[in-house]
C-alpha atoms as a PDB file:
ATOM      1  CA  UNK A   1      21.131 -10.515 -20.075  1.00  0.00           C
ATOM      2  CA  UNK A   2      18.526  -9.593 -17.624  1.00  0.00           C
ATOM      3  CA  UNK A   3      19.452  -6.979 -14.800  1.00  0.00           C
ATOM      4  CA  UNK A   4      17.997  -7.326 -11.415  1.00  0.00           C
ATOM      5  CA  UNK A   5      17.168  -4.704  -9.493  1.00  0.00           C
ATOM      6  CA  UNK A   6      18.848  -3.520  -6.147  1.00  0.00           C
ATOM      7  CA  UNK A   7      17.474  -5.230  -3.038  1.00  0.00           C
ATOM      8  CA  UNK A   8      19.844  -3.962  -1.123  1.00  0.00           C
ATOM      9  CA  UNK A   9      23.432  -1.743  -0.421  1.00  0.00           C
ATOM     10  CA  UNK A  10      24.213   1.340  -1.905  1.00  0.00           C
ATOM     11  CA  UNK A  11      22.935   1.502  -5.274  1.00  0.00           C
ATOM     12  CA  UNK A  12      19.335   0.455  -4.424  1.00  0.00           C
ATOM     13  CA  UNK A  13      18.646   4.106  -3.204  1.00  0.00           C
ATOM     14  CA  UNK A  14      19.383   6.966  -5.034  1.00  0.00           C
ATOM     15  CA  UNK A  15      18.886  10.505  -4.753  1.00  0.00           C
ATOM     16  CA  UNK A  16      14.533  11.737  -5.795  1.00  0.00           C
ATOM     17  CA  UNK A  17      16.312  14.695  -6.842  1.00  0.00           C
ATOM     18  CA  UNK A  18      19.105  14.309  -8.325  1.00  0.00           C
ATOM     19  CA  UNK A  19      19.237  10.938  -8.861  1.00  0.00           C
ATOM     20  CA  UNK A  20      22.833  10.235  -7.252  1.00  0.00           C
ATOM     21  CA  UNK A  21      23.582   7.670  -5.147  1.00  0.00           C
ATOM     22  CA  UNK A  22      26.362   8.958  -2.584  1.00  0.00           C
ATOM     23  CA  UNK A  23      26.119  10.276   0.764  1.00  0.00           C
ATOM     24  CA  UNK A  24      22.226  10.171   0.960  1.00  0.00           C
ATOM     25  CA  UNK A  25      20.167  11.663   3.715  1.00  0.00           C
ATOM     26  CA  UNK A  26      17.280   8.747   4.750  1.00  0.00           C
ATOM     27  CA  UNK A  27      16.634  10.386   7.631  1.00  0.00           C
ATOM     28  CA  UNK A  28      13.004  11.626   8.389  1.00  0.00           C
ATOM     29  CA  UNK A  29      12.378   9.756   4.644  1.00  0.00           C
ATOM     30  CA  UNK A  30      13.734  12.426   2.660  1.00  0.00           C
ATOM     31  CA  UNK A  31      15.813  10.542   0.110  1.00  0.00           C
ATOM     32  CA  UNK A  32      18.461  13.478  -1.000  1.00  0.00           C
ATOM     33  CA  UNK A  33      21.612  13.574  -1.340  1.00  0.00           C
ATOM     34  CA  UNK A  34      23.601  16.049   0.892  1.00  0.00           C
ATOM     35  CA  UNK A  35      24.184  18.420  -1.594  1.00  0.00           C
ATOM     36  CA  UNK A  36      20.197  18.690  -2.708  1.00  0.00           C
ATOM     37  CA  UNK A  37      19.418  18.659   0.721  1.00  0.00           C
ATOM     38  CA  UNK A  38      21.348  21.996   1.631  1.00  0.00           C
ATOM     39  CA  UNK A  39      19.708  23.619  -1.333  1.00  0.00           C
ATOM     40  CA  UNK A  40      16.335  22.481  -0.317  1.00  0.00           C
ATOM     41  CA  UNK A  41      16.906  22.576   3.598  1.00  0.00           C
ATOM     42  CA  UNK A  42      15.430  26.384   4.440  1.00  0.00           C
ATOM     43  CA  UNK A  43      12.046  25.354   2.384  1.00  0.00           C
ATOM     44  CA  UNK A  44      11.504  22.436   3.898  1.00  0.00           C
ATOM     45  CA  UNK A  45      12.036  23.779   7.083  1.00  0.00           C
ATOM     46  CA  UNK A  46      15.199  22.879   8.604  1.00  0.00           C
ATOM     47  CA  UNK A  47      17.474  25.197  10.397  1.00  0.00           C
ATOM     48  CA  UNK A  48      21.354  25.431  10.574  1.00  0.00           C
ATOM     49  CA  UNK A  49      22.166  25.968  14.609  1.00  0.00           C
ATOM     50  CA  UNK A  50      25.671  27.143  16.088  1.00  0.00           C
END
């Protein structure tokens, strides 16, 4: 059986981190999932505003 990869949908981007493929943040190109990205969020530079 030969397995394809993803072209497209959910599972053809994961998390570079991580590895997951749920609730991803694309944004900017960043590739995380939400929970790496709130651990890694003050290095890179983002900021939390009220």
């Amino acid at each position: 059986m030969i397995v394809l990869p993803r072209k497209y949908g959910k599972a053809s981007r994961k998390c570079s981190r991580c590895g997951d493929h749920s609730a991803l943040v694309r944004r900017y190109g960043l590739m995380l999932c939400r929970q790496c990205f709130r651990e890694l969020a003050p290095k890179i530079g983002f900021k939390k505003y009220n």
